[in-house]
C-alpha atoms as a PDB file:
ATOM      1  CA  UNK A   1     -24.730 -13.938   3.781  1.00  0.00           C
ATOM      2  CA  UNK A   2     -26.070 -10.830   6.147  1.00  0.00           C
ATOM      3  CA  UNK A   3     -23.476 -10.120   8.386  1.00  0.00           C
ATOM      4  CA  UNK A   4     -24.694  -7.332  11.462  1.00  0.00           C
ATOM      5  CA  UNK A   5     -21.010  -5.413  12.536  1.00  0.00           C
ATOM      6  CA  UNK A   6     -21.700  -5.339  16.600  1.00  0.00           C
ATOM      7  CA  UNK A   7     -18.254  -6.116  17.927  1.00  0.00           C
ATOM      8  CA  UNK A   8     -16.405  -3.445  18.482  1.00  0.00           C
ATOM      9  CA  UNK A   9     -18.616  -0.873  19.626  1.00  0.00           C
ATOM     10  CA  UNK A  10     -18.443   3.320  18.512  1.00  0.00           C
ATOM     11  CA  UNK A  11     -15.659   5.235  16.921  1.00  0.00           C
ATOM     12  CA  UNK A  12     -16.114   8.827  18.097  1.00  0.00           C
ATOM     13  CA  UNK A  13     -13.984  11.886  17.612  1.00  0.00           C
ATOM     14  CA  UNK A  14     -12.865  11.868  21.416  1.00  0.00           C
ATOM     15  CA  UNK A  15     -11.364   8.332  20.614  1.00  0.00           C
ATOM     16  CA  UNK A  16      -9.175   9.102  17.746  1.00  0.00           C
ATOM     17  CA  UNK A  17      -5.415  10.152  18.739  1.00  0.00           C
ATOM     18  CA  UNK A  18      -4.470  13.547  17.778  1.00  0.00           C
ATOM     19  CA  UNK A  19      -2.878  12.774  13.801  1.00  0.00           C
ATOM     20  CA  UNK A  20      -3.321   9.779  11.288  1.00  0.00           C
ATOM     21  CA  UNK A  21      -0.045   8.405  11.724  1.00  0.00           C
ATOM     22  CA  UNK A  22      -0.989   7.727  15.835  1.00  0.00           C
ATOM     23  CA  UNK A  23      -4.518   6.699  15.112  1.00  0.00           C
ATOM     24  CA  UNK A  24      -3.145   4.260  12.087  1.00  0.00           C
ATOM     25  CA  UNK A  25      -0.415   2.891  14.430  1.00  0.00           C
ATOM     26  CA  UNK A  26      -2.983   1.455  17.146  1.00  0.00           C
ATOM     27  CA  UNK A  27      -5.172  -0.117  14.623  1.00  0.00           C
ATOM     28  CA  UNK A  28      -2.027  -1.570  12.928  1.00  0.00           C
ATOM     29  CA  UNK A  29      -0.849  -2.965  15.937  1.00  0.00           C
ATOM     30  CA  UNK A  30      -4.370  -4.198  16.627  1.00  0.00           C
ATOM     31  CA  UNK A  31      -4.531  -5.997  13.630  1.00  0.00           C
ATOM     32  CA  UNK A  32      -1.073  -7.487  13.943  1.00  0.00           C
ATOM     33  CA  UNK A  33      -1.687  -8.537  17.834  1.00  0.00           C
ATOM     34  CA  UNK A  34      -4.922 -10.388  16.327  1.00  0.00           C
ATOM     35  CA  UNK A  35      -2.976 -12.342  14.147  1.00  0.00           C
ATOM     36  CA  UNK A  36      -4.510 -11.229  10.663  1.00  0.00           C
ATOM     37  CA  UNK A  37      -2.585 -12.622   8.372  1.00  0.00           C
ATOM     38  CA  UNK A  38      -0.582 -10.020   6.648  1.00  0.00           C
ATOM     39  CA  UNK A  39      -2.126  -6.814   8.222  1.00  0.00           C
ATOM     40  CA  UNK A  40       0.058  -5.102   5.661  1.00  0.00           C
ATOM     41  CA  UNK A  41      -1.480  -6.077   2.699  1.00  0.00           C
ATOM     42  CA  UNK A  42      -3.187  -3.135   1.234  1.00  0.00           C
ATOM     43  CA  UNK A  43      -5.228  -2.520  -2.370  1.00  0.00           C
ATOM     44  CA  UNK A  44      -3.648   0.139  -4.443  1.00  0.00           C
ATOM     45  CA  UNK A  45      -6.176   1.540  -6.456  1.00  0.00           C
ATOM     46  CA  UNK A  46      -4.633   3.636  -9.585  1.00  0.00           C
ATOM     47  CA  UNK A  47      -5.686   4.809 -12.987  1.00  0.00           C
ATOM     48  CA  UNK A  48      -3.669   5.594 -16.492  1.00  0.00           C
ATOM     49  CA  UNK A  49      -3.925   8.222 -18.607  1.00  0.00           C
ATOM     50  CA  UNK A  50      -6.660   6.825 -20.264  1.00  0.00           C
ATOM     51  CA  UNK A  51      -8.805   7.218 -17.087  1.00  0.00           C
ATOM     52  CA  UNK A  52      -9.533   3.250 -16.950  1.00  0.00           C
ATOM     53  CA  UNK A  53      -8.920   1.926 -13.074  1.00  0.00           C
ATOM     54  CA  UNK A  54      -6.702  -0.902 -11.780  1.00  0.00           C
ATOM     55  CA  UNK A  55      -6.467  -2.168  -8.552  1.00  0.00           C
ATOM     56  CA  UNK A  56      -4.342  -4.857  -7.367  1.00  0.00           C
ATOM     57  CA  UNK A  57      -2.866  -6.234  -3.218  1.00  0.00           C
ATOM     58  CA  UNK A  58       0.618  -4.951  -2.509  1.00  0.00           C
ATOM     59  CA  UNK A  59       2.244  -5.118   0.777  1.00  0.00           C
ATOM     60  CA  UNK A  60       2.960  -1.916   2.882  1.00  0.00           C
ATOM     61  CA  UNK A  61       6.652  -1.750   3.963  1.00  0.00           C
ATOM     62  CA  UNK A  62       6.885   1.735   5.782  1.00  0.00           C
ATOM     63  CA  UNK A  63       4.542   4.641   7.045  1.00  0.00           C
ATOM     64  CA  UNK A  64       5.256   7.668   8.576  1.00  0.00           C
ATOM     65  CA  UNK A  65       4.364  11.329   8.282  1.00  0.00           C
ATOM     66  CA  UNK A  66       5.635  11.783   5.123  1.00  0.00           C
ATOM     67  CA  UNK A  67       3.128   9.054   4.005  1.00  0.00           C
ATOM     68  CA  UNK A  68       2.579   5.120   3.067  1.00  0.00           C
ATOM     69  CA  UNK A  69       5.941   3.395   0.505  1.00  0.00           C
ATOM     70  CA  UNK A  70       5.093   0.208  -1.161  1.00  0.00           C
ATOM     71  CA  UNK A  71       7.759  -0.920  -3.700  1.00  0.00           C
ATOM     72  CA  UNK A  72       7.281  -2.043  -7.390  1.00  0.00           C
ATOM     73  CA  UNK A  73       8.843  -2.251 -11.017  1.00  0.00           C
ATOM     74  CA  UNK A  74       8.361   1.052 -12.215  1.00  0.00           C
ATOM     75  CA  UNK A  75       7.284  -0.637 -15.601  1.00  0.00           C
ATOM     76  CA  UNK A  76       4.591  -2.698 -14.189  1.00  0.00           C
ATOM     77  CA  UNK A  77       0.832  -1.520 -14.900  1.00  0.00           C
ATOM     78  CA  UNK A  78       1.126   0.104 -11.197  1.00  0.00           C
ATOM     79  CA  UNK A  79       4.333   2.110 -12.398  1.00  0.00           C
ATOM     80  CA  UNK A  80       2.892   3.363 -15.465  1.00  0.00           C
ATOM     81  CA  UNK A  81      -0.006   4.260 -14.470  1.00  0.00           C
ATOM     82  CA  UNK A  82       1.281   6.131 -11.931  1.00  0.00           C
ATOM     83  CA  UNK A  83       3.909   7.924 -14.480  1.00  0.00           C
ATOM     84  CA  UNK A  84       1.087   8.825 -16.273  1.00  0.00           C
ATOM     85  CA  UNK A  85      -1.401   9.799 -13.342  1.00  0.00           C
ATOM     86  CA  UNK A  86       0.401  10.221 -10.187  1.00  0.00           C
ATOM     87  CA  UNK A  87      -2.397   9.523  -7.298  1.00  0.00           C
ATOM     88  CA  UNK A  88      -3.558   6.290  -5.613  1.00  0.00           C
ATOM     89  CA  UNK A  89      -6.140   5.034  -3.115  1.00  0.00           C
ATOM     90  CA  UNK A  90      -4.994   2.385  -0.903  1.00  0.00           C
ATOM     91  CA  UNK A  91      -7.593   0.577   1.256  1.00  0.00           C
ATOM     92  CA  UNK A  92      -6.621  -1.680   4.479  1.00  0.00           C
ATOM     93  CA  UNK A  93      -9.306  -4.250   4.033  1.00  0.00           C
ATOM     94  CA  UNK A  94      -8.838  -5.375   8.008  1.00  0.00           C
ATOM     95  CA  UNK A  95     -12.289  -7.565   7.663  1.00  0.00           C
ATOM     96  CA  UNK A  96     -11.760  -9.154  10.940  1.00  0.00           C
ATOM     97  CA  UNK A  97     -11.849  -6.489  12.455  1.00  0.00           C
ATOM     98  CA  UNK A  98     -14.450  -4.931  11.039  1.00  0.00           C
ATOM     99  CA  UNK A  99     -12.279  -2.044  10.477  1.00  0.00           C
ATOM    100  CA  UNK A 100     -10.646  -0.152   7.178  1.00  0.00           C
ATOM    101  CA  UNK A 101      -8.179   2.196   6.639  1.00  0.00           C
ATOM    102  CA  UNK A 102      -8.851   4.304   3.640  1.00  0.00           C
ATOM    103  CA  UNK A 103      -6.275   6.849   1.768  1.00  0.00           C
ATOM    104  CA  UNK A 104      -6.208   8.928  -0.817  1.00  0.00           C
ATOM    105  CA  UNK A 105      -3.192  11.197  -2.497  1.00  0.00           C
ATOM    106  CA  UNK A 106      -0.659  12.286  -4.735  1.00  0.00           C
ATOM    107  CA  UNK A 107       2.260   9.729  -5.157  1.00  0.00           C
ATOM    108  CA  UNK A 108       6.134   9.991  -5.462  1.00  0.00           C
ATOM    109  CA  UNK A 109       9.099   8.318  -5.765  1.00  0.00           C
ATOM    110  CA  UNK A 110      11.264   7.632  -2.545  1.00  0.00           C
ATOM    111  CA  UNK A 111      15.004   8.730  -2.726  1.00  0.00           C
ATOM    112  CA  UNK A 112      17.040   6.071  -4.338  1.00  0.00           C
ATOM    113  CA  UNK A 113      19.122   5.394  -1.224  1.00  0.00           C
ATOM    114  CA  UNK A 114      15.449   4.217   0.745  1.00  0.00           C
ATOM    115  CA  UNK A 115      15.127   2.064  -2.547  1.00  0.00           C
ATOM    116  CA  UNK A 116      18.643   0.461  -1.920  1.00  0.00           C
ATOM    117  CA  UNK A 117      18.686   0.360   1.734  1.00  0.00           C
ATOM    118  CA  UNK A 118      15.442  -1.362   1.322  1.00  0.00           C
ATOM    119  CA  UNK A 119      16.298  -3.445  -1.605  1.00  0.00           C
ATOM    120  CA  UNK A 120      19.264  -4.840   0.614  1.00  0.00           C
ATOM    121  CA  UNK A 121      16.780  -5.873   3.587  1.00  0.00           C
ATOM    122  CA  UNK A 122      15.120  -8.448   0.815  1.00  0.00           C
ATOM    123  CA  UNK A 123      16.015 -11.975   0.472  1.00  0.00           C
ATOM    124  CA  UNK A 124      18.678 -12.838  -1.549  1.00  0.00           C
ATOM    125  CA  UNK A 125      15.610 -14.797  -4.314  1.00  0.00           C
ATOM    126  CA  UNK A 126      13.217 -11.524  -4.010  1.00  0.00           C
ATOM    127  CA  UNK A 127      16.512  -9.573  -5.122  1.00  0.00           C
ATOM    128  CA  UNK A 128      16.558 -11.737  -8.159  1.00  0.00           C
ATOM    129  CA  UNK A 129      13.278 -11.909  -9.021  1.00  0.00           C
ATOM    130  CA  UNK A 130      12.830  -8.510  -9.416  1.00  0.00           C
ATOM    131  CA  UNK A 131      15.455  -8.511 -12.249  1.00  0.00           C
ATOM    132  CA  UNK A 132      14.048 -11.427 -13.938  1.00  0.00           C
ATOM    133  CA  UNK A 133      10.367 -10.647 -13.622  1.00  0.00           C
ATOM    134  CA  UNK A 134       9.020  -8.134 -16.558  1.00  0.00           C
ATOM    135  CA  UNK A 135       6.354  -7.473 -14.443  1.00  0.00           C
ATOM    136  CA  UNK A 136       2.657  -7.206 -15.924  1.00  0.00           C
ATOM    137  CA  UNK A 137       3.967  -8.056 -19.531  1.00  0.00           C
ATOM    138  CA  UNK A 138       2.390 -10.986 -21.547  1.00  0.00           C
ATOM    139  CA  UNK A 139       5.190 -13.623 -20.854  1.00  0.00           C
ATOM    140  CA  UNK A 140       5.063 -17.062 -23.240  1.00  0.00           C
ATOM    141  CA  UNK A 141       5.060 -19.745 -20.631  1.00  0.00           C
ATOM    142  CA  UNK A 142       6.038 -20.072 -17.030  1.00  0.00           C
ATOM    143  CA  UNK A 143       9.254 -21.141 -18.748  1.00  0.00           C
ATOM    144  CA  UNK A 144       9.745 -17.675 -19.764  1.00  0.00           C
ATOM    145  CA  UNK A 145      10.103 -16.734 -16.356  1.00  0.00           C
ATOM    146  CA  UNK A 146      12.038 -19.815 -15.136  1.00  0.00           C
ATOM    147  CA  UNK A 147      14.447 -19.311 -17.794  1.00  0.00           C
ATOM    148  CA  UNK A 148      15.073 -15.777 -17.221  1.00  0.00           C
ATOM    149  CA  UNK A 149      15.493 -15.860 -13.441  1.00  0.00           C
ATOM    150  CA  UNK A 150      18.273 -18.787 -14.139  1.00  0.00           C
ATOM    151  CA  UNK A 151      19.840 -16.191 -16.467  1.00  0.00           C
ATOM    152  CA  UNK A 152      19.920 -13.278 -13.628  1.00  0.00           C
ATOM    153  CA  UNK A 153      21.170 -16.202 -10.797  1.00  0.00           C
ATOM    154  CA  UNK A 154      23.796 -17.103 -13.332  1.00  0.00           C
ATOM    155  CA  UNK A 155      24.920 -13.273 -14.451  1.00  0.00           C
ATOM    156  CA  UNK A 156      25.275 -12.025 -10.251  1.00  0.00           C
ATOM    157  CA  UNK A 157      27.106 -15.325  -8.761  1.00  0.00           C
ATOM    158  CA  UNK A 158      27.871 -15.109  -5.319  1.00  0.00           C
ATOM    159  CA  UNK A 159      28.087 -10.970  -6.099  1.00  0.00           C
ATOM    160  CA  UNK A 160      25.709  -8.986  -4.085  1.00  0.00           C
ATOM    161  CA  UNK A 161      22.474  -7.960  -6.227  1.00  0.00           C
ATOM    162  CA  UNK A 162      21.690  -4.549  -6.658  1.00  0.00           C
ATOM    163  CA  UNK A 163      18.243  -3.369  -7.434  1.00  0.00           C
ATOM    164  CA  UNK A 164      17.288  -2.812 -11.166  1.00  0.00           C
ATOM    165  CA  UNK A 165      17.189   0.801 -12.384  1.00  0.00           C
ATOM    166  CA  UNK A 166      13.387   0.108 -13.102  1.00  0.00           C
ATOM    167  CA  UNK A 167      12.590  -0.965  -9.672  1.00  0.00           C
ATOM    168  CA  UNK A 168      12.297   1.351  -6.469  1.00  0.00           C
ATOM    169  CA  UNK A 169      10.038   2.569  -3.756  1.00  0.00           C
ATOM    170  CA  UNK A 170       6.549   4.923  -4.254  1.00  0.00           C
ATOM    171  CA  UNK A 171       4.954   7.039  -1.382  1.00  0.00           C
ATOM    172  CA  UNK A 172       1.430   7.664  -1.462  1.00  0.00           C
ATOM    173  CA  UNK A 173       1.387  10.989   0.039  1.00  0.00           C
ATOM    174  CA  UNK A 174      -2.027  10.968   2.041  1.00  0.00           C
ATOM    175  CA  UNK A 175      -4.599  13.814   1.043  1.00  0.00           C
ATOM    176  CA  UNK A 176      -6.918  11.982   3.200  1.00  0.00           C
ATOM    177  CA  UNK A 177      -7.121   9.161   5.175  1.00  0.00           C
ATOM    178  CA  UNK A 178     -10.125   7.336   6.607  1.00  0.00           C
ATOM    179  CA  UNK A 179     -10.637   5.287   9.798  1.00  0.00           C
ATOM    180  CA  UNK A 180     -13.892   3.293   9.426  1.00  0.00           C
ATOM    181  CA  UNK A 181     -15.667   0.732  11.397  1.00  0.00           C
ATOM    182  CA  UNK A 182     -18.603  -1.392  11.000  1.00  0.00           C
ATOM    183  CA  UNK A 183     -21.838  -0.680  13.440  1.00  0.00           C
ATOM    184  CA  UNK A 184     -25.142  -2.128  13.017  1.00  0.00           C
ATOM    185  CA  UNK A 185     -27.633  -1.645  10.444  1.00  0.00           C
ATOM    186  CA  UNK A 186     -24.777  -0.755   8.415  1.00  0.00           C
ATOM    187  CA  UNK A 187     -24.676   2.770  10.010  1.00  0.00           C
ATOM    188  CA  UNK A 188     -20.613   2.341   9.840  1.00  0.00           C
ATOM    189  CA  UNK A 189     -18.604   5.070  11.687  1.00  0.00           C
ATOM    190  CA  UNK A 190     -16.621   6.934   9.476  1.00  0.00           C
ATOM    191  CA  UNK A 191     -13.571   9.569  10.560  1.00  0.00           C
ATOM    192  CA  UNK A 192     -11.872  11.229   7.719  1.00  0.00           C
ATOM    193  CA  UNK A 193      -8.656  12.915   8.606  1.00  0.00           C
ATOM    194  CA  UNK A 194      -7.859  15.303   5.675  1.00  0.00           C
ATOM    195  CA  UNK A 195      -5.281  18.186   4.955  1.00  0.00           C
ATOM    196  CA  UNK A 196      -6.058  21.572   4.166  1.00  0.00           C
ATOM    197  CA  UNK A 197      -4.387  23.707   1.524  1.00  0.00           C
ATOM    198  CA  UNK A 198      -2.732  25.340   4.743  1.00  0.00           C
ATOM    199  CA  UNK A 199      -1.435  22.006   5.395  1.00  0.00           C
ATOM    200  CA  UNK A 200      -2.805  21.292   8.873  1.00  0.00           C
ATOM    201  CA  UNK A 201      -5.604  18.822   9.275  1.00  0.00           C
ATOM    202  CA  UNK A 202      -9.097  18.513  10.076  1.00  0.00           C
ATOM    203  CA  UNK A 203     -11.290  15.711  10.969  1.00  0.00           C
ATOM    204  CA  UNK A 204     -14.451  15.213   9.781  1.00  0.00           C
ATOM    205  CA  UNK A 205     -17.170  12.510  10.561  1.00  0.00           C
ATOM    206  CA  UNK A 206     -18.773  10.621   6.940  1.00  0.00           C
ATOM    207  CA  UNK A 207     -22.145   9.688   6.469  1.00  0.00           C
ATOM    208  CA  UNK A 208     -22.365   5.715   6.319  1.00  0.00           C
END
């Protein structure tokens, strides 16, 4: 199906606010105020040692200038690929829009309080899941998975759940990070903020 992007009109240089984290707040909001559902979903792109590429939806659960935290098991394919290669893409696939975020950088670990305080926000099921769930291991059966989470239920009680040592917050720490939206004839506007090895930032306009 052709699809012409005519909606929203130019993104120029004089309309982007003065850092990332502004210009990624309004088009947040904007996608939240038009009722995508989840406008925090966002595709983590990573690769392993081996240099083969995975790519799965995770949900975004804080930004800010230190960069974007999603949280995971640590021994999932996410975690050890990232042990292995620390750097992710994430994309913000806002198709409604006609918009996408784009980033690109090193990753790291968030402090283990962030992890807890976090971990503590989570329903009370999440909390338990994330002990019973070895995630992106070949389980037997959904029975498996059943059976272990009764296990976890059974071992915590009514006690409050902490969150497994193999489980925590990661911060893609954005190299660069890409505002782009559709325009006709597929001549997309494309504004790249990236850092220089001073550490300030530059913008710079993409070919489509």
């Amino acid at each position: 199906m052709r699809r012409d992007y005519t909606e929203r009109g130019p993104l120029l240089e004089t309309d982007l606010a003065p850092d990332w984290t502004a210009q990624f707040a309004t088009w947040f909001a904007a996608a939240a105020a038009a009722g995508l559902p989840e406008p925090n979903a966002m595709i983590v792109a990573t690769a392993g040692r081996d240099g083969h590429p995975s790519a799965r939806t995770v949900l975004l659960k804080a930004y800010d200038v230190r960069g974007f935290v999603f949280y995971t098991n640590y021994e999932s394919r996410k975690g050890t690929d990232l042990a292995g290669n620390a750097y992710a893409s994430l994309v913000f696939p806002w198709f409604p829009m006609q918009r996408q975020v784009i980033v690109a950088g090193p990753v790291e670990r968030v402090s283990r309080a962030e992890t807890e305080e976090y971990f503590a926000s989570r329903p009370r099921g999440s909390q338990l899941g994330a002990w019973a769930s070895p995630q992106s291991r070949v389980v037997p059966d959904r029975a498996a998975v059943d059976d272990a989470l009764t296990a976890v239920t059974e071992r915590f009680g009514d006690e409050p759940v902490p969150p497994p040592p193999h489980w925590g917050g990661l911060r893609v720490v954005p190299e660069t990070v890409e505002f782009w939206q559709g325009r006709s004839s597929r001549l997309h506007d494309r504004l790249r903020f990236r850092r220089t090895g001073e550490g300030s930032w530059v913008v710079e306009r993409l070919a489509p």
